[in-house]
N, C-alpha and C. Protein backbone atom coordinates (compact mmCIF):
# COMPACT_ATOMS: atom_id res chain seq x y z
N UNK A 1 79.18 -0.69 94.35
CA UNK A 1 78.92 -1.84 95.14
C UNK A 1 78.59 -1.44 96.58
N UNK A 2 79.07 -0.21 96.82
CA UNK A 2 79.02 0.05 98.63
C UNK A 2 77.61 0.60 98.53
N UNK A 3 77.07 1.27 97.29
CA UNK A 3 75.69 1.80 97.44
C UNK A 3 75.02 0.64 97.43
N UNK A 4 74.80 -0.36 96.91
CA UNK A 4 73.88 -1.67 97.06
C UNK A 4 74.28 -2.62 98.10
N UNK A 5 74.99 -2.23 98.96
CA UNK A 5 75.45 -2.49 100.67
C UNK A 5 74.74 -1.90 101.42
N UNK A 6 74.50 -0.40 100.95
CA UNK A 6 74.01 0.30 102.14
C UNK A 6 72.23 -0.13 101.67
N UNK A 7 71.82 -0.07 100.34
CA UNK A 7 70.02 0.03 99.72
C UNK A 7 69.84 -1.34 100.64
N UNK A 8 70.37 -2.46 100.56
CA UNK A 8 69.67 -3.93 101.10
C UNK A 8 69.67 -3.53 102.45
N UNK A 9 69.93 -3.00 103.40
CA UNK A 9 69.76 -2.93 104.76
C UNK A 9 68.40 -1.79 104.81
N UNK A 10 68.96 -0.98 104.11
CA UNK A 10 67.69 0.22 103.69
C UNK A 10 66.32 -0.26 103.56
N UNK A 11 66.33 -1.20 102.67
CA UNK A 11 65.31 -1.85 101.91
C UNK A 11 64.16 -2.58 102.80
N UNK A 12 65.34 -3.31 103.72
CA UNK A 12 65.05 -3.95 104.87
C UNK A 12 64.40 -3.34 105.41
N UNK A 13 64.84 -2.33 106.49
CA UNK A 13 64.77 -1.33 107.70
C UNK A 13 63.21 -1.29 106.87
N UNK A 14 62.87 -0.85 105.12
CA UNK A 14 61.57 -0.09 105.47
C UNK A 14 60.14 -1.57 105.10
N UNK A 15 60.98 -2.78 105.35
CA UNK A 15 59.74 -3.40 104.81
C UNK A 15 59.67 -3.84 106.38
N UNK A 16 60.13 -4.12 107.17
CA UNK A 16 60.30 -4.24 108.61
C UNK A 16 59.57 -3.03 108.81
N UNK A 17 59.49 -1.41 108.63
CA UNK A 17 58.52 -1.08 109.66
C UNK A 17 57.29 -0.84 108.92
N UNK A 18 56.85 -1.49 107.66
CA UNK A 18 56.03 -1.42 107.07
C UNK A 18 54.93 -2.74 107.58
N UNK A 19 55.80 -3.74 108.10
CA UNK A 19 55.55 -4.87 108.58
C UNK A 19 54.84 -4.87 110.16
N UNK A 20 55.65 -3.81 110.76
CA UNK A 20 54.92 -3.30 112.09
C UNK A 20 53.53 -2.72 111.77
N UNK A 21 53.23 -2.00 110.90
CA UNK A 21 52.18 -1.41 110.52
C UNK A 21 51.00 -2.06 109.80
N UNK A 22 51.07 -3.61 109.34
CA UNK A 22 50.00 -4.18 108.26
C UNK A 22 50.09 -5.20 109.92
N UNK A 23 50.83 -5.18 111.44
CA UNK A 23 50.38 -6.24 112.61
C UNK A 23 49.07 -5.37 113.09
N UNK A 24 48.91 -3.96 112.91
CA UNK A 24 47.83 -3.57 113.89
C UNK A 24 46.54 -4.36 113.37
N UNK A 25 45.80 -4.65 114.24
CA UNK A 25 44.59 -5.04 113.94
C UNK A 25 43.19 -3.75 113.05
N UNK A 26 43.02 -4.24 112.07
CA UNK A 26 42.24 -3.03 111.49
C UNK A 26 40.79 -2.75 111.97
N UNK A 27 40.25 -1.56 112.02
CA UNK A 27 38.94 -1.50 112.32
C UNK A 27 37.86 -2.58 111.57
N UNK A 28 37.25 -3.03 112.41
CA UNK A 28 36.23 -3.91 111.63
C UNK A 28 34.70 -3.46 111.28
N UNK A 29 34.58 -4.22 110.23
CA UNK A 29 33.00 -3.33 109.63
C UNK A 29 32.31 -3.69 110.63
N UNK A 30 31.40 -2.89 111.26
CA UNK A 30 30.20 -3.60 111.52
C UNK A 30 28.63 -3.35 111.02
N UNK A 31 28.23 -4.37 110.11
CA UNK A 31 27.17 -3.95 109.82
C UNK A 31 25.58 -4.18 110.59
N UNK A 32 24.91 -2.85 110.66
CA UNK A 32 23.38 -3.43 111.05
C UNK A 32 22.67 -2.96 110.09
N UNK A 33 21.05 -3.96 111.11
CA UNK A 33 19.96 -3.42 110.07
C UNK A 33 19.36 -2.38 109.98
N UNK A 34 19.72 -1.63 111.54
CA UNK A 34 19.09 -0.48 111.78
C UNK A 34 19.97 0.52 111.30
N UNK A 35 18.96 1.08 110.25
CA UNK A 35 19.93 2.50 109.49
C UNK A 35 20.50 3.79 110.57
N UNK A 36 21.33 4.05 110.52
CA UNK A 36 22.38 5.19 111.26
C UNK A 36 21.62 6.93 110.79
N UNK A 37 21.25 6.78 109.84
CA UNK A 37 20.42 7.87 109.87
C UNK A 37 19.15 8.43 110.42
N UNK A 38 18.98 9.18 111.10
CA UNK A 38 17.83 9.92 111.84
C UNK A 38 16.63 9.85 110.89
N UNK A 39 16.88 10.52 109.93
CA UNK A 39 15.85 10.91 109.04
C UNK A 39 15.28 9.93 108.49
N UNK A 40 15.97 8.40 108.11
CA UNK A 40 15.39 7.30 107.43
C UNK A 40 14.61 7.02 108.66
N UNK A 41 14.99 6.70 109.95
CA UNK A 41 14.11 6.13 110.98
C UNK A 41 14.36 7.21 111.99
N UNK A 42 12.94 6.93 112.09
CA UNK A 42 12.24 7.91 113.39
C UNK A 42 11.48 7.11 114.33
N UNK A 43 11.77 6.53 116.02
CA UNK A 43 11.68 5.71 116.58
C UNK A 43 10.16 6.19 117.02
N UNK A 44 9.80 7.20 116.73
CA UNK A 44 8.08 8.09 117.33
C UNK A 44 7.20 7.82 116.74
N UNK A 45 7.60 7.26 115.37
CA UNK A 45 6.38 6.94 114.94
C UNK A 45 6.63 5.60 114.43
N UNK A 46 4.94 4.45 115.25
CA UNK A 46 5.68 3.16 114.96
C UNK A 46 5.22 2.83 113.52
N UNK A 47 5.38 1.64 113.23
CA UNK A 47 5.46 1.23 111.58
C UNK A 47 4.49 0.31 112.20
N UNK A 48 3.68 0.16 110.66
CA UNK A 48 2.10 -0.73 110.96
C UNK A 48 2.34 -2.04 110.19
N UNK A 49 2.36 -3.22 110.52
CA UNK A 49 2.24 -4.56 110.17
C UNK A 49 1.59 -4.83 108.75
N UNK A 50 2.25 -5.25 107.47
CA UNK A 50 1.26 -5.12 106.30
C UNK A 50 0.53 -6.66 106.70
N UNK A 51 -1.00 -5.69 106.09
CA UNK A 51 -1.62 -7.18 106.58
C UNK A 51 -2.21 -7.76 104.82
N UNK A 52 -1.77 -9.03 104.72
CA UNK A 52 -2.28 -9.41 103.89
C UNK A 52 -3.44 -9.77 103.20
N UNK A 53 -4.11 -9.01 102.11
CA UNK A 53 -5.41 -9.20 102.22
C UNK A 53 -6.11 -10.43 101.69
N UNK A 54 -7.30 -11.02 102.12
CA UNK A 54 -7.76 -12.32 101.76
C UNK A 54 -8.36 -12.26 100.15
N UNK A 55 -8.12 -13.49 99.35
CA UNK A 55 -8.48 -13.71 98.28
C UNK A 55 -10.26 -13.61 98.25
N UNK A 56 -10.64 -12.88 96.65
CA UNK A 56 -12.76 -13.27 96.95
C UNK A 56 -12.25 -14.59 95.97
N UNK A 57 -13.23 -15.29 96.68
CA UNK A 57 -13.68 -16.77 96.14
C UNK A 57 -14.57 -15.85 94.99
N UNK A 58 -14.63 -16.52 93.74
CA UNK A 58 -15.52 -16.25 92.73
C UNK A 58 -16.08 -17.94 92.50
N UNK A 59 -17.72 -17.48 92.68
CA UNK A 59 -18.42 -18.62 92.77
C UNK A 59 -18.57 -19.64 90.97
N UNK A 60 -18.29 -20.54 91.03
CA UNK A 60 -18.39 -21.51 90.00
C UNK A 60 -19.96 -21.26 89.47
N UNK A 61 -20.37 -21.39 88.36
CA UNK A 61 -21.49 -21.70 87.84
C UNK A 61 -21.84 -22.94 87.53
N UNK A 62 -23.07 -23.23 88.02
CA UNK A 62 -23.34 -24.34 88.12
C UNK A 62 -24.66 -24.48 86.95
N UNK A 63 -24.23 -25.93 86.23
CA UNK A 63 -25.27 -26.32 85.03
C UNK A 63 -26.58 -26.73 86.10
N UNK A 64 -27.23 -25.75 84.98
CA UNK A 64 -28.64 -26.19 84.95
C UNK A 64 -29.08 -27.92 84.59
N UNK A 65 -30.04 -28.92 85.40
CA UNK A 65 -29.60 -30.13 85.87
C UNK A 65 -30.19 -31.12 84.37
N UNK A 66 -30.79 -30.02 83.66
CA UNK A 66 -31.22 -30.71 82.18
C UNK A 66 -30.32 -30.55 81.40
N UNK A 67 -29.57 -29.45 81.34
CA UNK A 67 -28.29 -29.30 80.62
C UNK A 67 -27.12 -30.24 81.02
N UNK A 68 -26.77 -30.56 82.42
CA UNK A 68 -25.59 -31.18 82.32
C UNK A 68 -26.01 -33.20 82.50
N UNK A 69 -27.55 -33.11 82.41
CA UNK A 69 -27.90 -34.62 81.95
C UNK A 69 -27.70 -34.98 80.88
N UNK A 70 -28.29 -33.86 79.56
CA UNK A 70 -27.70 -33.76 77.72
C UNK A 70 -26.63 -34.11 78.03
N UNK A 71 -25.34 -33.33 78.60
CA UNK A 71 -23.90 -33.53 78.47
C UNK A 71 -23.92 -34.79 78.46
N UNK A 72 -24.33 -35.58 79.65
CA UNK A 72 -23.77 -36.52 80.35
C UNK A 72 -24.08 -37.59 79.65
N UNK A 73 -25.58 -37.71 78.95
CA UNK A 73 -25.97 -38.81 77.87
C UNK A 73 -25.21 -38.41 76.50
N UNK A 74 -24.55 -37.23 76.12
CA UNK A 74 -23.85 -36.94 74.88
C UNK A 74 -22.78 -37.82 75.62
N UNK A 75 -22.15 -37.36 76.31
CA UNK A 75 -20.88 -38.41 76.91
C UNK A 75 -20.37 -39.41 76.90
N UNK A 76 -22.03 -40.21 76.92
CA UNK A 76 -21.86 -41.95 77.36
C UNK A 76 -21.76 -41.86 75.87
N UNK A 77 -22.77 -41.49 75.04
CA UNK A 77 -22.91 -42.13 73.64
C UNK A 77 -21.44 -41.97 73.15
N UNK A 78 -20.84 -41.13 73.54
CA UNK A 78 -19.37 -41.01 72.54
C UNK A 78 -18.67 -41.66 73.18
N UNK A 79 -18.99 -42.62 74.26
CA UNK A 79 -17.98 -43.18 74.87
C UNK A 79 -16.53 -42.67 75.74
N UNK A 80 -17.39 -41.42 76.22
CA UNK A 80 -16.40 -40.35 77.23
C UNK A 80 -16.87 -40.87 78.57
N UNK A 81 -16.39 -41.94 79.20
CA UNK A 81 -17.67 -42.65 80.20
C UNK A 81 -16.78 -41.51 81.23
N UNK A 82 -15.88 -41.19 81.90
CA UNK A 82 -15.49 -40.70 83.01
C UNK A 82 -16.30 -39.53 82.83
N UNK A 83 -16.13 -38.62 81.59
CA UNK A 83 -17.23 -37.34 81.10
C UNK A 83 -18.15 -37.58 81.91
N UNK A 84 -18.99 -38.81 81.42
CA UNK A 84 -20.62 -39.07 81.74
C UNK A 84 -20.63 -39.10 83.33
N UNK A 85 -19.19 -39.56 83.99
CA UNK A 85 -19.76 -40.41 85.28
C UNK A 85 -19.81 -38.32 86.26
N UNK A 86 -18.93 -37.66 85.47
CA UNK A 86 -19.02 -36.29 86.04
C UNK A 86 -19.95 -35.57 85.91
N UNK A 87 -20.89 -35.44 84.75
CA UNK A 87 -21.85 -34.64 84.51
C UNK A 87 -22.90 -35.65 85.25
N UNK A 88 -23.22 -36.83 84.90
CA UNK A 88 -24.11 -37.45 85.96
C UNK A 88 -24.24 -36.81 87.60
N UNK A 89 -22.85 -37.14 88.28
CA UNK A 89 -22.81 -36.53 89.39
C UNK A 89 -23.44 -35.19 89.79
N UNK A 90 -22.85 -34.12 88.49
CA UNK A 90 -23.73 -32.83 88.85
C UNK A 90 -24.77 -32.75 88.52
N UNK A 91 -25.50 -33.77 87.92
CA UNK A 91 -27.14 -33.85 88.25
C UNK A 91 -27.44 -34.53 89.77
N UNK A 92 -27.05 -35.69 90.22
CA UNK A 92 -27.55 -36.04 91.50
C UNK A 92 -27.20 -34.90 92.55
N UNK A 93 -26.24 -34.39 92.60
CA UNK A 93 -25.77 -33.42 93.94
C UNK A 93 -26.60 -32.55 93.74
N UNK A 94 -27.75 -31.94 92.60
CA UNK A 94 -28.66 -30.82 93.26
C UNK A 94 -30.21 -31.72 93.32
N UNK A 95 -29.83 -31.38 94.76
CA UNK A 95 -31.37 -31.66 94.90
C UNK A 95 -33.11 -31.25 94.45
N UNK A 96 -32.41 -29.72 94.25
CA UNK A 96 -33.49 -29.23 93.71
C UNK A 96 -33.87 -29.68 91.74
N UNK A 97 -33.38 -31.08 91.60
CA UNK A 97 -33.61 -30.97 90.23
C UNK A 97 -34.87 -32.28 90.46
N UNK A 98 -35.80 -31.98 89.14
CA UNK A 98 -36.58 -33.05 89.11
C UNK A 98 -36.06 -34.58 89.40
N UNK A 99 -36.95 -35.19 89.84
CA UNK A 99 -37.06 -36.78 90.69
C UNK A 99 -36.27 -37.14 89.28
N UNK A 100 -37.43 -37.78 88.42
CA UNK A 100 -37.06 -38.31 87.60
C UNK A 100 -35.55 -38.17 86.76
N UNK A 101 -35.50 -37.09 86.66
CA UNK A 101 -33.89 -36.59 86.05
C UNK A 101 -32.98 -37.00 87.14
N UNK A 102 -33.05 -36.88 88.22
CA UNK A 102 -31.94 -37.72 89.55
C UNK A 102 -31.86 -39.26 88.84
N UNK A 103 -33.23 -40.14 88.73
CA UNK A 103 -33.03 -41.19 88.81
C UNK A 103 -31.89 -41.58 87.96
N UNK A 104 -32.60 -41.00 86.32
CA UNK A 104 -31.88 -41.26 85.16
C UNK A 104 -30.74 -41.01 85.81
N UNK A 105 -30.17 -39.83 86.24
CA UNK A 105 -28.54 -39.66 86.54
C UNK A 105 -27.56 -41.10 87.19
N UNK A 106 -28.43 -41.32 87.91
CA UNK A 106 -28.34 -42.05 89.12
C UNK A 106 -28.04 -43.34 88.13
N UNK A 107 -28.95 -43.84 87.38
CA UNK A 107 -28.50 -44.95 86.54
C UNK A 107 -27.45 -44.96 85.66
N UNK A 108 -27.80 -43.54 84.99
CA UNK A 108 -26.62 -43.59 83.85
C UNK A 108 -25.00 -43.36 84.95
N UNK A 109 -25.07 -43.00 85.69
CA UNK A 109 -23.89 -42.96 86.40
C UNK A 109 -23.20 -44.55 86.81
N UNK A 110 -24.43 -44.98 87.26
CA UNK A 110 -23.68 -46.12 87.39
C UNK A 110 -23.51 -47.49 86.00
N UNK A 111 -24.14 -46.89 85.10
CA UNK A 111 -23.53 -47.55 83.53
C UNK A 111 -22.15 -47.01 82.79
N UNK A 112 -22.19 -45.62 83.40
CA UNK A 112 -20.77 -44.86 82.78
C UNK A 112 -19.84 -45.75 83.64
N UNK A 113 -20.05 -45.57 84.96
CA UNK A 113 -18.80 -46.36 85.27
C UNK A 113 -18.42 -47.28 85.73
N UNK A 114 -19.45 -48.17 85.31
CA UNK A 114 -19.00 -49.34 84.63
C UNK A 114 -18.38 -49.72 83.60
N UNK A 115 -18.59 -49.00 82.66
CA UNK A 115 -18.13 -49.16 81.38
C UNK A 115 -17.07 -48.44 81.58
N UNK A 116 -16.17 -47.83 82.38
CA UNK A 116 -15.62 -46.91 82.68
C UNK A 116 -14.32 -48.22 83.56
N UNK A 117 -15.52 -48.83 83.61
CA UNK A 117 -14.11 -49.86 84.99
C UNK A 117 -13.89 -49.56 85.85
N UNK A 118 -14.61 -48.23 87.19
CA UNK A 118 -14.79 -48.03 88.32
C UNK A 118 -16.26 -48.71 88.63
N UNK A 119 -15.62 -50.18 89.31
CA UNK A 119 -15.95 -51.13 89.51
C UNK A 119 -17.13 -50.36 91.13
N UNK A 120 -16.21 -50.29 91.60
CA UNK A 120 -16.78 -49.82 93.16
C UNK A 120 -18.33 -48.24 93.20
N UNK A 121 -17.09 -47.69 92.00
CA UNK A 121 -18.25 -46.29 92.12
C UNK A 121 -19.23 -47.05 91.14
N UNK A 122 -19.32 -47.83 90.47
CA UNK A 122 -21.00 -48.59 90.22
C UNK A 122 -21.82 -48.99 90.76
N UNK A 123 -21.15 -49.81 91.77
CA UNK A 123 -21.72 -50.16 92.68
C UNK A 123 -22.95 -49.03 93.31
N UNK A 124 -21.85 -48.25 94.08
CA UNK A 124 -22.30 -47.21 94.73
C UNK A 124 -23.74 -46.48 94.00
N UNK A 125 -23.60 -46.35 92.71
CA UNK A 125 -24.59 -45.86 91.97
C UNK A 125 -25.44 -46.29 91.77
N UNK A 126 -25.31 -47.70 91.31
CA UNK A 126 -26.59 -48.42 90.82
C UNK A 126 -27.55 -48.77 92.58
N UNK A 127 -26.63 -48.74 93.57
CA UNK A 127 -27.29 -49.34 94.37
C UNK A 127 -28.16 -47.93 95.03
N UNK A 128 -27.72 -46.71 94.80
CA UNK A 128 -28.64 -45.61 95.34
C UNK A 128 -29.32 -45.71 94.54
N UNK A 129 -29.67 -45.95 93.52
CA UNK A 129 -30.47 -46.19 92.27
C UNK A 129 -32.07 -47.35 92.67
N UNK A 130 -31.19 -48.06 92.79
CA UNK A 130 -31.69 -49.10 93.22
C UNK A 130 -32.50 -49.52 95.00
N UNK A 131 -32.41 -48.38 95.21
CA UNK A 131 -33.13 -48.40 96.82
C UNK A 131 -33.81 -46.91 96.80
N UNK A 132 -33.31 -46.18 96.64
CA UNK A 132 -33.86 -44.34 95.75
C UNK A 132 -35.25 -44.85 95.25
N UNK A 133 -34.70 -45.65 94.24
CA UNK A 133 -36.41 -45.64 92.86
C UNK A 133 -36.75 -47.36 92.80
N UNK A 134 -37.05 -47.87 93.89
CA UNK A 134 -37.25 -49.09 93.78
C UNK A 134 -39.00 -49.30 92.55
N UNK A 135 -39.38 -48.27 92.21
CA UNK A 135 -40.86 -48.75 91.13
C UNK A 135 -40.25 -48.62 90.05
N UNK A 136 -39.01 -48.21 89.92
CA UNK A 136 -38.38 -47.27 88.49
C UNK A 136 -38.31 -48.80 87.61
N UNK A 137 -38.88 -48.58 86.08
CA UNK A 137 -38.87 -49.69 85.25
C UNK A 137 -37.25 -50.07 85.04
N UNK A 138 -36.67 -49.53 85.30
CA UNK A 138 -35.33 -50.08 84.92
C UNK A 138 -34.26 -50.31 85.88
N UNK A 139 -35.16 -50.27 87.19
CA UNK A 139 -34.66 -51.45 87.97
C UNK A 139 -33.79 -52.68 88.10
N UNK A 140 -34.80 -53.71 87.19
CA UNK A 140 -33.81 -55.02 86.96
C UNK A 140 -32.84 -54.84 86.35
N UNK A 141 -33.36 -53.90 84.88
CA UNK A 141 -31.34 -53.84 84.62
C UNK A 141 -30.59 -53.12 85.61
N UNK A 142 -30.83 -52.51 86.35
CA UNK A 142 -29.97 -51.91 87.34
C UNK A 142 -29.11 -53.06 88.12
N UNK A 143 -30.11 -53.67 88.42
CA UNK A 143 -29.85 -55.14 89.33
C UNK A 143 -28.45 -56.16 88.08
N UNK A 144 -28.85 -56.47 86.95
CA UNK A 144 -28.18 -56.82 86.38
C UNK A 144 -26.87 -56.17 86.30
N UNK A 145 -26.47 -54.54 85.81
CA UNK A 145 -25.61 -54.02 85.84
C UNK A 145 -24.36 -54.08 86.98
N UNK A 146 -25.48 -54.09 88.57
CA UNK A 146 -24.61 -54.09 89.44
C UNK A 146 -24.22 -55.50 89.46
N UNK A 147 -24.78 -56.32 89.23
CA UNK A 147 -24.35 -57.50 88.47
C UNK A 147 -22.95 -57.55 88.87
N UNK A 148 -22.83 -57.28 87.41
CA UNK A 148 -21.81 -56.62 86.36
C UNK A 148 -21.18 -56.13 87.21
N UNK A 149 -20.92 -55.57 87.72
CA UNK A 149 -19.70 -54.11 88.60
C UNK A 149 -19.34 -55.35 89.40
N UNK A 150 -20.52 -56.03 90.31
CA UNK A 150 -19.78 -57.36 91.32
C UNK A 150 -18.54 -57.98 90.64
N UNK A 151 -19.04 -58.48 89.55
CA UNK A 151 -18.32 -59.58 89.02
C UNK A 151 -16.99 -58.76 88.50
N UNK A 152 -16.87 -57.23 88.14
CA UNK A 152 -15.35 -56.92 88.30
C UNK A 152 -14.78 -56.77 89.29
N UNK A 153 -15.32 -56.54 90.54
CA UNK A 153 -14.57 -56.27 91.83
C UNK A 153 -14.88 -57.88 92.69
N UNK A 154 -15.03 -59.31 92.02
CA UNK A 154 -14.77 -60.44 92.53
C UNK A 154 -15.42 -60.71 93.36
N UNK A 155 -16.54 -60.14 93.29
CA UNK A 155 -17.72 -60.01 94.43
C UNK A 155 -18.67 -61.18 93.74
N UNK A 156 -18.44 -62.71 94.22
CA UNK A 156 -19.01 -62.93 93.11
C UNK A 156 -20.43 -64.02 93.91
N UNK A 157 -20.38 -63.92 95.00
CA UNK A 157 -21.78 -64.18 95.75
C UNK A 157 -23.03 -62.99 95.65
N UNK A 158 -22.48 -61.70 95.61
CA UNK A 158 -23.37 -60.71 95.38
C UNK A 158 -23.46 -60.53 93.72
N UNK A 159 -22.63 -60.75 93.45
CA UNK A 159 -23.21 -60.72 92.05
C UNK A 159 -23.84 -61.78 91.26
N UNK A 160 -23.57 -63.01 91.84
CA UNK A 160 -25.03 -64.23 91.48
C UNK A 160 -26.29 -64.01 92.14
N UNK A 161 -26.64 -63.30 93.17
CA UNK A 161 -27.61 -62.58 94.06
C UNK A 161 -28.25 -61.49 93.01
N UNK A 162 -27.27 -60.98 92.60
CA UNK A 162 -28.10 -59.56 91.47
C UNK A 162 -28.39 -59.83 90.08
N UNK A 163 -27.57 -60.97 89.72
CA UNK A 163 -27.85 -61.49 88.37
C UNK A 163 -29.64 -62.74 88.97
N UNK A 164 -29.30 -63.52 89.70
CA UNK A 164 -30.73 -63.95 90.53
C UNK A 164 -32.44 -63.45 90.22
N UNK A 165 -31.88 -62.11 91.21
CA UNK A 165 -33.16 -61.11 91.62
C UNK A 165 -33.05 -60.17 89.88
N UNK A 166 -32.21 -60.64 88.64
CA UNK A 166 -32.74 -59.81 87.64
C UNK A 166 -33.65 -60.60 86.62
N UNK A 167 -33.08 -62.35 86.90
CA UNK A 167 -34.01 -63.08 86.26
C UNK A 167 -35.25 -63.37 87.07
């Protein structure tokens, strides 16, 4: 019993100066970015900026303006009118394509989308159509069509005006 008298004071004494020893404050990490080694960095020679290099545009091919008129009348007939109203378009945007093949575009564009229910882009079409090729025989139906496009977008003074000038 006198030995487990004397161990608890013992015991004590060493967690007490074990206790002095876990108060010092410990070294703290410090980390950087700049590596401590010489050999990884060498301040003499500077480091060059990666420069990012620019993308090549690779140019689209563009249909030949008889080929993407076929499309565009294959289109309407199958009743792909948005099809038609796109391949139409890439016949009017080159200028260098025959008159006559513009016009056709120019009309069938604005029959695709109509039938299409872009009320407004008919408009737009039939009426370049319609001031473009004012001798063109299919004119009045043009006039009629835009008609037609008025009377979906509630336009309905201009479109008794175009139904009018078709009779």
């Amino acid at each position: 019993m006198k030995t487990i008298r004397l161990l608890i004071p013992a015991c004590l004494l060493i967690v007490a100066a074990l206790a002095c020893n876990a108060a010092q404050d410990p070294k703290p990490i410090v980390v950087t970015a700049t590596p401590s080694n010489e050999a990884l960095f060498n301040p003499s020679t500077p480091t060059l900026p990666y420069i990012t290099p620019t993308p090549q545009i690779v140019p689209t091919a563009t249909l030949p303006p008889q080929v993407a008129f076929q499309d565009a009348e294959s289109a309407l007939r199958n009743g792909d009118y948005e099809t038609a109203v796109t391949f139409f378009e890439a016949v009017i945007v080159q200028t260098d394509a025959d008159p006559e093949l513009r016009a056709g575009a120019m009309y069938g564009q604005g029959e695709a989308a109509l039938r299409e229910g872009l009320y407004s882009q008919a408009v737009e079409a039939l009426t370049a159509f319609i001031d473009s090729f004012p001798e063109d025989t299919r004119r009045a139906h043009a006039m009629f069509l835009r008609g037609d496009a008025y009377l979906g977008l509630s336009e309905w003074t201009l479109a008794i005006t175009d139904f009018d000038m078709y009779l």
